[in-house]
Protein backbone atom coordinates (compact mmCIF):
# COMPACT_ATOMS: atom_id res chain seq x y z
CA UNK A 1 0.97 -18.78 -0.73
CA UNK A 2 2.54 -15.75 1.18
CA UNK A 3 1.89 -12.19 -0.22
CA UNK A 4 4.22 -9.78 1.55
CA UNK A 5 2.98 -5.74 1.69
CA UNK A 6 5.51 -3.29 1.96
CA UNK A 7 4.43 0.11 3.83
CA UNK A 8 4.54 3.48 1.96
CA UNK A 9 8.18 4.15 0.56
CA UNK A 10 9.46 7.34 1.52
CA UNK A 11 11.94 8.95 -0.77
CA UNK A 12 15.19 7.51 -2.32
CA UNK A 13 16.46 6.52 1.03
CA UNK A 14 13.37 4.47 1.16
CA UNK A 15 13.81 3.23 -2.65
CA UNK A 16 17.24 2.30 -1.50
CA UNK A 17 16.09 0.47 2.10
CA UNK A 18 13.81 -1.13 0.19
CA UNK A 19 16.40 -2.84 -2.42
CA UNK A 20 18.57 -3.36 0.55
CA UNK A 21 15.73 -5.60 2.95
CA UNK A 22 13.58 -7.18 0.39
CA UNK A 23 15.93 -9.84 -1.28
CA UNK A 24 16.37 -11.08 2.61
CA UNK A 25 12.55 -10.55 3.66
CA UNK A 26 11.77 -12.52 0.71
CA UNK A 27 14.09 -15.31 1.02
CA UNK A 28 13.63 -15.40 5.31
CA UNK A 29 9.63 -15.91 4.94
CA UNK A 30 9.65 -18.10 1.60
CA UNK A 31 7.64 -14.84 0.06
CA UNK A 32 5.69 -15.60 -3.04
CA UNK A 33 4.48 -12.14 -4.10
CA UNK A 34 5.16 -8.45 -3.56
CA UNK A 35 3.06 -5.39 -3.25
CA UNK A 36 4.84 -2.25 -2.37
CA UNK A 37 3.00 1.63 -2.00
CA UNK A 38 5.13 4.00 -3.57
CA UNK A 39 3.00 6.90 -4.02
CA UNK A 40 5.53 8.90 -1.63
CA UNK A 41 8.79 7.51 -3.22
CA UNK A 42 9.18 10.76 -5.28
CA UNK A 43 11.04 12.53 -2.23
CA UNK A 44 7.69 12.39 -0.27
CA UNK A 45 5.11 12.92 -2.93
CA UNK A 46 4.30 11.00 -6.20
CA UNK A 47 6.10 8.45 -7.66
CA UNK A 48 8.89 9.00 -11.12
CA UNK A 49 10.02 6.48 -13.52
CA UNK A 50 13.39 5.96 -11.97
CA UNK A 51 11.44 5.22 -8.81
CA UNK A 52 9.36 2.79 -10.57
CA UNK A 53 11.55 0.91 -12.13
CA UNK A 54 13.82 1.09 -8.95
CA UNK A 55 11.11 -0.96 -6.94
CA UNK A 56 10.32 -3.54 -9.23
CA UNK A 57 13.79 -4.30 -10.14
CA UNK A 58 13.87 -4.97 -6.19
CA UNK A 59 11.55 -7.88 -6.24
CA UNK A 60 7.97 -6.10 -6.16
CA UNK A 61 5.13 -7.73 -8.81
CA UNK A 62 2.88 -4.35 -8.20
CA UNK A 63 2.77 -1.49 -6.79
CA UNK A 64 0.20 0.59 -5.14
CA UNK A 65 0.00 4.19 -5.17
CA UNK A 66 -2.77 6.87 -3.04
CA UNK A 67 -3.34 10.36 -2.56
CA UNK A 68 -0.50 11.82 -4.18
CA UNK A 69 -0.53 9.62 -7.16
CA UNK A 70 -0.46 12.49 -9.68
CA UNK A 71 2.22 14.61 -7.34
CA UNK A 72 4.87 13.78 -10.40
CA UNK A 73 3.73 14.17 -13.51
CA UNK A 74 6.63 11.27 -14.71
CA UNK A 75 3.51 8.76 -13.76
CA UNK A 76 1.46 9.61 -16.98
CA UNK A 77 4.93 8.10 -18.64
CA UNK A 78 4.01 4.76 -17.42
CA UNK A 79 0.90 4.98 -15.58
CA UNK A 80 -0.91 1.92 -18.09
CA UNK A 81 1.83 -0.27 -17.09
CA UNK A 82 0.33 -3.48 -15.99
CA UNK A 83 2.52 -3.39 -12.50
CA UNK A 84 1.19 -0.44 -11.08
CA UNK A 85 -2.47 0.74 -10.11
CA UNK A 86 -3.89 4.06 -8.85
CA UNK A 87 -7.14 4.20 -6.50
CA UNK A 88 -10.16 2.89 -8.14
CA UNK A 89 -12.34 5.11 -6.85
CA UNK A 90 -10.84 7.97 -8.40
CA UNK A 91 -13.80 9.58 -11.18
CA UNK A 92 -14.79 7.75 -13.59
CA UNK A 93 -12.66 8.42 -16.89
CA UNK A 94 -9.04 8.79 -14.96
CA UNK A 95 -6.25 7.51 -16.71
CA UNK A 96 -5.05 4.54 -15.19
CA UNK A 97 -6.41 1.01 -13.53
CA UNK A 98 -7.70 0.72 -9.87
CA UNK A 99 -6.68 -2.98 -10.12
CA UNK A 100 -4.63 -5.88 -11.41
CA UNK A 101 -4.91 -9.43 -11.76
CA UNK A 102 -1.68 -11.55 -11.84
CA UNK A 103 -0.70 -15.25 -11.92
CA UNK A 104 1.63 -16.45 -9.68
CA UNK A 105 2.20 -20.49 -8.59
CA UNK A 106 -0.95 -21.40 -10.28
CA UNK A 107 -2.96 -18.87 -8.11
CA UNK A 108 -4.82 -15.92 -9.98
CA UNK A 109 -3.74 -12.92 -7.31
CA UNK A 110 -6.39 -9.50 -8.03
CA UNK A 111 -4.76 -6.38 -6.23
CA UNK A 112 -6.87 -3.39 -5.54
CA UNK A 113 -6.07 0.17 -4.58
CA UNK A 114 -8.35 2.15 -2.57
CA UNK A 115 -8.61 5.10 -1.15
CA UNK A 116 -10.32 7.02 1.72
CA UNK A 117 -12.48 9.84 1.50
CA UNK A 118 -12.38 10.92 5.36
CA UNK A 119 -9.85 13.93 6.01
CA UNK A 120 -8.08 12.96 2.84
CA UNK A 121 -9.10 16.40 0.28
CA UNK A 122 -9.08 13.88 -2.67
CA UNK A 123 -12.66 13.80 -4.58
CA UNK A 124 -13.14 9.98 -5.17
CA UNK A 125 -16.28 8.06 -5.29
CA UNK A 126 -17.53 6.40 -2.42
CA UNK A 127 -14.72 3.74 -1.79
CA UNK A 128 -17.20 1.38 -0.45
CA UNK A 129 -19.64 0.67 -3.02
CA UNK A 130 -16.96 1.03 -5.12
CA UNK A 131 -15.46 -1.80 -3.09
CA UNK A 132 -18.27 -3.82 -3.19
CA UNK A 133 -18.77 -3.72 -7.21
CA UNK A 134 -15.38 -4.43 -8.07
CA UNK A 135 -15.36 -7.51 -5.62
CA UNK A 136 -18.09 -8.90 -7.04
CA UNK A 137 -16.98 -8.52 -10.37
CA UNK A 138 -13.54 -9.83 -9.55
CA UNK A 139 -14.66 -13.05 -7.38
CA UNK A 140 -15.21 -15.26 -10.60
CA UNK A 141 -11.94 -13.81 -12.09
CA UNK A 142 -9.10 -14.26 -9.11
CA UNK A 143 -8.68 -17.15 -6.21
CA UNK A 144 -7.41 -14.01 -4.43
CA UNK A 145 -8.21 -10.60 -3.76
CA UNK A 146 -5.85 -8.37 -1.60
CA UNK A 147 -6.93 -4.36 -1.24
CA UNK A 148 -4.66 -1.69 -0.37
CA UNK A 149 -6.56 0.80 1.45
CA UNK A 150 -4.64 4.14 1.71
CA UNK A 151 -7.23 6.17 4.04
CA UNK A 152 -6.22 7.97 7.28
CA UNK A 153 -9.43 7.23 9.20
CA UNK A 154 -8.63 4.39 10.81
CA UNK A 155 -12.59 4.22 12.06
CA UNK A 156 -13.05 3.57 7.85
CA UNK A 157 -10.51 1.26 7.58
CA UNK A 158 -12.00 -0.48 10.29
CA UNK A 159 -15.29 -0.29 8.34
CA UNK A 160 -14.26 -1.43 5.15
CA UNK A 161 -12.50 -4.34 6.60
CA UNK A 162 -15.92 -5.74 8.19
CA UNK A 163 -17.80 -4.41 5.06
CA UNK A 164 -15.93 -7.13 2.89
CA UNK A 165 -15.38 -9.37 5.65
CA UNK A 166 -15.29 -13.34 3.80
CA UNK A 167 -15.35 -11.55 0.39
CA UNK A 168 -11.64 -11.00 -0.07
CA UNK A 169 -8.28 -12.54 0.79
CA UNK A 170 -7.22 -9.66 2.71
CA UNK A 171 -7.29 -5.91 3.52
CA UNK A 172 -4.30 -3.64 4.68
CA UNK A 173 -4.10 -0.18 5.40
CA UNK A 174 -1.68 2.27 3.86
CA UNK A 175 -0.84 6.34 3.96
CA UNK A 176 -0.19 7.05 7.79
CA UNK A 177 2.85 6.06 8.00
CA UNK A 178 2.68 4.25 11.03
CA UNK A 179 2.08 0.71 12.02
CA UNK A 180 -0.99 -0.87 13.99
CA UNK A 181 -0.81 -3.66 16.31
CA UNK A 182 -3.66 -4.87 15.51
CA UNK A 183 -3.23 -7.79 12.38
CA UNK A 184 -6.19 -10.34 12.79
CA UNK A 185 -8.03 -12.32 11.22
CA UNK A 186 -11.56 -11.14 11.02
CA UNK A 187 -14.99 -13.32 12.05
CA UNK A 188 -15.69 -14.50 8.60
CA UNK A 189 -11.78 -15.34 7.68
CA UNK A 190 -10.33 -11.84 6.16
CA UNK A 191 -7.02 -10.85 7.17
CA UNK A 192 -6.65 -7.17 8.56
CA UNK A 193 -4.50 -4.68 9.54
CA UNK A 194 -5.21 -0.66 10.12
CA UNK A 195 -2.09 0.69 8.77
CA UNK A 196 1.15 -1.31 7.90
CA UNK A 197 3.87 1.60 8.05
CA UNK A 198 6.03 2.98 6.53
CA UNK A 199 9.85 2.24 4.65
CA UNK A 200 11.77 5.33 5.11
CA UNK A 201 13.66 7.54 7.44
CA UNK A 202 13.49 6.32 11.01
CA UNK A 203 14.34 9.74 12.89
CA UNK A 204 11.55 11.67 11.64
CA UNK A 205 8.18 12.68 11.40
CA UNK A 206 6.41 10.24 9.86
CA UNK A 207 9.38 10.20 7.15
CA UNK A 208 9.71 14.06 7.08
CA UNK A 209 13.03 16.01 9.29
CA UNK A 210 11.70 16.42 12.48
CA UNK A 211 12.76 20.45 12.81
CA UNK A 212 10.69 21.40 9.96
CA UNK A 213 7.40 19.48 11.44
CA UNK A 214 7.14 21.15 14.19
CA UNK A 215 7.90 24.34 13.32
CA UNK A 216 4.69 23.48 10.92
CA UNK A 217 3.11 22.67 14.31
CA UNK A 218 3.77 25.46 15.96
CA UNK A 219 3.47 28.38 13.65
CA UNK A 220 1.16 26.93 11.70
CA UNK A 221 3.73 28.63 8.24
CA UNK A 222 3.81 26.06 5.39
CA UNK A 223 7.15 25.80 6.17
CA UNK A 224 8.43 23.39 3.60
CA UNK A 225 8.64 19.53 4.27
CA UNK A 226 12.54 17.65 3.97
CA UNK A 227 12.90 13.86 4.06
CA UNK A 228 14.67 13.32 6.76
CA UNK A 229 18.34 11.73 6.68
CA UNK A 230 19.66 8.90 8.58
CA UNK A 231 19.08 4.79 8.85
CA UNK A 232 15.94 3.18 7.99
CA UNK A 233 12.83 1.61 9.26
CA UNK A 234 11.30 -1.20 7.02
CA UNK A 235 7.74 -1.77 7.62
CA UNK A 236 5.62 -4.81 6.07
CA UNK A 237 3.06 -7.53 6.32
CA UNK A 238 3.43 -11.23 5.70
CA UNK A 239 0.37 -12.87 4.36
CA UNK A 240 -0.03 -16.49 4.81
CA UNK A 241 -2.43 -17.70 2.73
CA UNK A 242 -5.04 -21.40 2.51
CA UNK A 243 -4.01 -22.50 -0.52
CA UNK A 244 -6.99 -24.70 -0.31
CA UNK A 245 -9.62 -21.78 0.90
CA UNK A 246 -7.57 -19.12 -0.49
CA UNK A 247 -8.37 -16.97 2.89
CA UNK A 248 -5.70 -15.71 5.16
CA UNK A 249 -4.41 -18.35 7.96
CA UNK A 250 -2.11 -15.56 9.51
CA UNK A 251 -0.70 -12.53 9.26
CA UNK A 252 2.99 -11.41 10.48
CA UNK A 253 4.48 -8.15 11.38
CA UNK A 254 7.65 -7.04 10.00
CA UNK A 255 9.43 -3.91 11.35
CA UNK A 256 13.06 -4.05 10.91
């Protein structure tokens, strides 16, 4: 099994990169299943239906969304649809599921969306126990279980990916924007990686024109954020998975 996790989408150039790299990525690594963040596909913040729809017609089976899941208030069109899940440690009572179980080849795959509560100004429930109860709960349901961790800490990402350490299938990082060199397979057989990027505008700032950034920066004025034009960056994971011990043998970085 190979479960390939596609880094935050950043606007419709994004969308578009996206639908442009993902037939090939797919076909190149003999890809199985897709999980795609597009809480910033909404021209940098939130997600619409257009997006939505967009992405899955691409080739994604679910997709993940963060701190700006409610940036676009399209998502309460479609925000119980079975292919997309919000962070599940939002309150208690929030429209919206924190996780998914699909079947694909044979294999029961359980997605999970987390997110962090250092330097994020979200109020969510401690992502860790939160973790922790929803793993347990899920281990008798899914031969897999993949989390999405959109948290800019990487110190908690770190964390979380020892906390549940020979629990799940695998833990990636979302929501900087930027990829980490650091993939591995951790001590107990979980596959890890701090942050696996971003899809969007590869001149910028993090996805943002690079003008307007710094003249944040500098004057420290609100000045309003612009997705940047220009080519692409595609950023993504391949995870190669036991079929046998359903833990992660390998994991690849993709940065096209």
């Amino acid at each position: 099994m190979k479960v390939l996790a596609v880094g935050d989408i950043i606007g419709n150039s994004g969308v578009k990169e996206l639908q442009k790299q993902l037939p090939i990525i797919k076909n190149e690594y003999d890809i199985d299943f897709v999980i795609v963040n597009g809480e910033n596909s909404a021209e940098g913040m939130g997600i619409t239906e257009k997006n939505f729809n967009d992405i899955l017609s691409a080739g994604t089976d679910i997709v993940t969304m963060g701190n700006h899941t409610w940036a676009k208030k399209d998502i309460f069109k479609f925000i119980d649809n079975p292919r997309i899940i919000r962070p599940a440690n939002y309150p208690e009572g929030v429209v919206g599921k924190g996780y998914k179980i699909l079947e694909k080849n044979g294999k029961k795959i359980a997605v999970i969306n987390l997110i962090g509560r250092v330097d994020m100004s979200v109020l969510s429930e401690n992502p860790f126990l939160r973790a922790k109860k929803l793993v347990n709960e899920l281990k008798s349901q899914a031969d897999i279980i993949i989390i999405d961790f959109h948290a800019e800490a990487t110190a908690e990402k770190i964390a979380m990916g020892h906390y549940l350490d020979g629990e799940i299938t695998a833990l990636f990082g979302t929501h900087t924007h930027v990829q980490t060199a650091d993939e591995t397979i951790l001590p107990k057989g979980t596959g890890y990686i701090t942050d696996i990027g971003m899809t969007g505008p590869k001149h910028s700032i993090i996805g943002m024109e690079i003008s307007a950034s710094i003249k944040r920066f500098e004057t420290t004025l609100p000045e309003r954020y612009k997705i940047a034009d220009g080519s692409c960056m595609f950023n993504a994971i391949v995870i190669d998975i036991d079929n046998d011990t359903n833990m992660a043998k390998k994991i690849i970085r993709i940065r096209k």
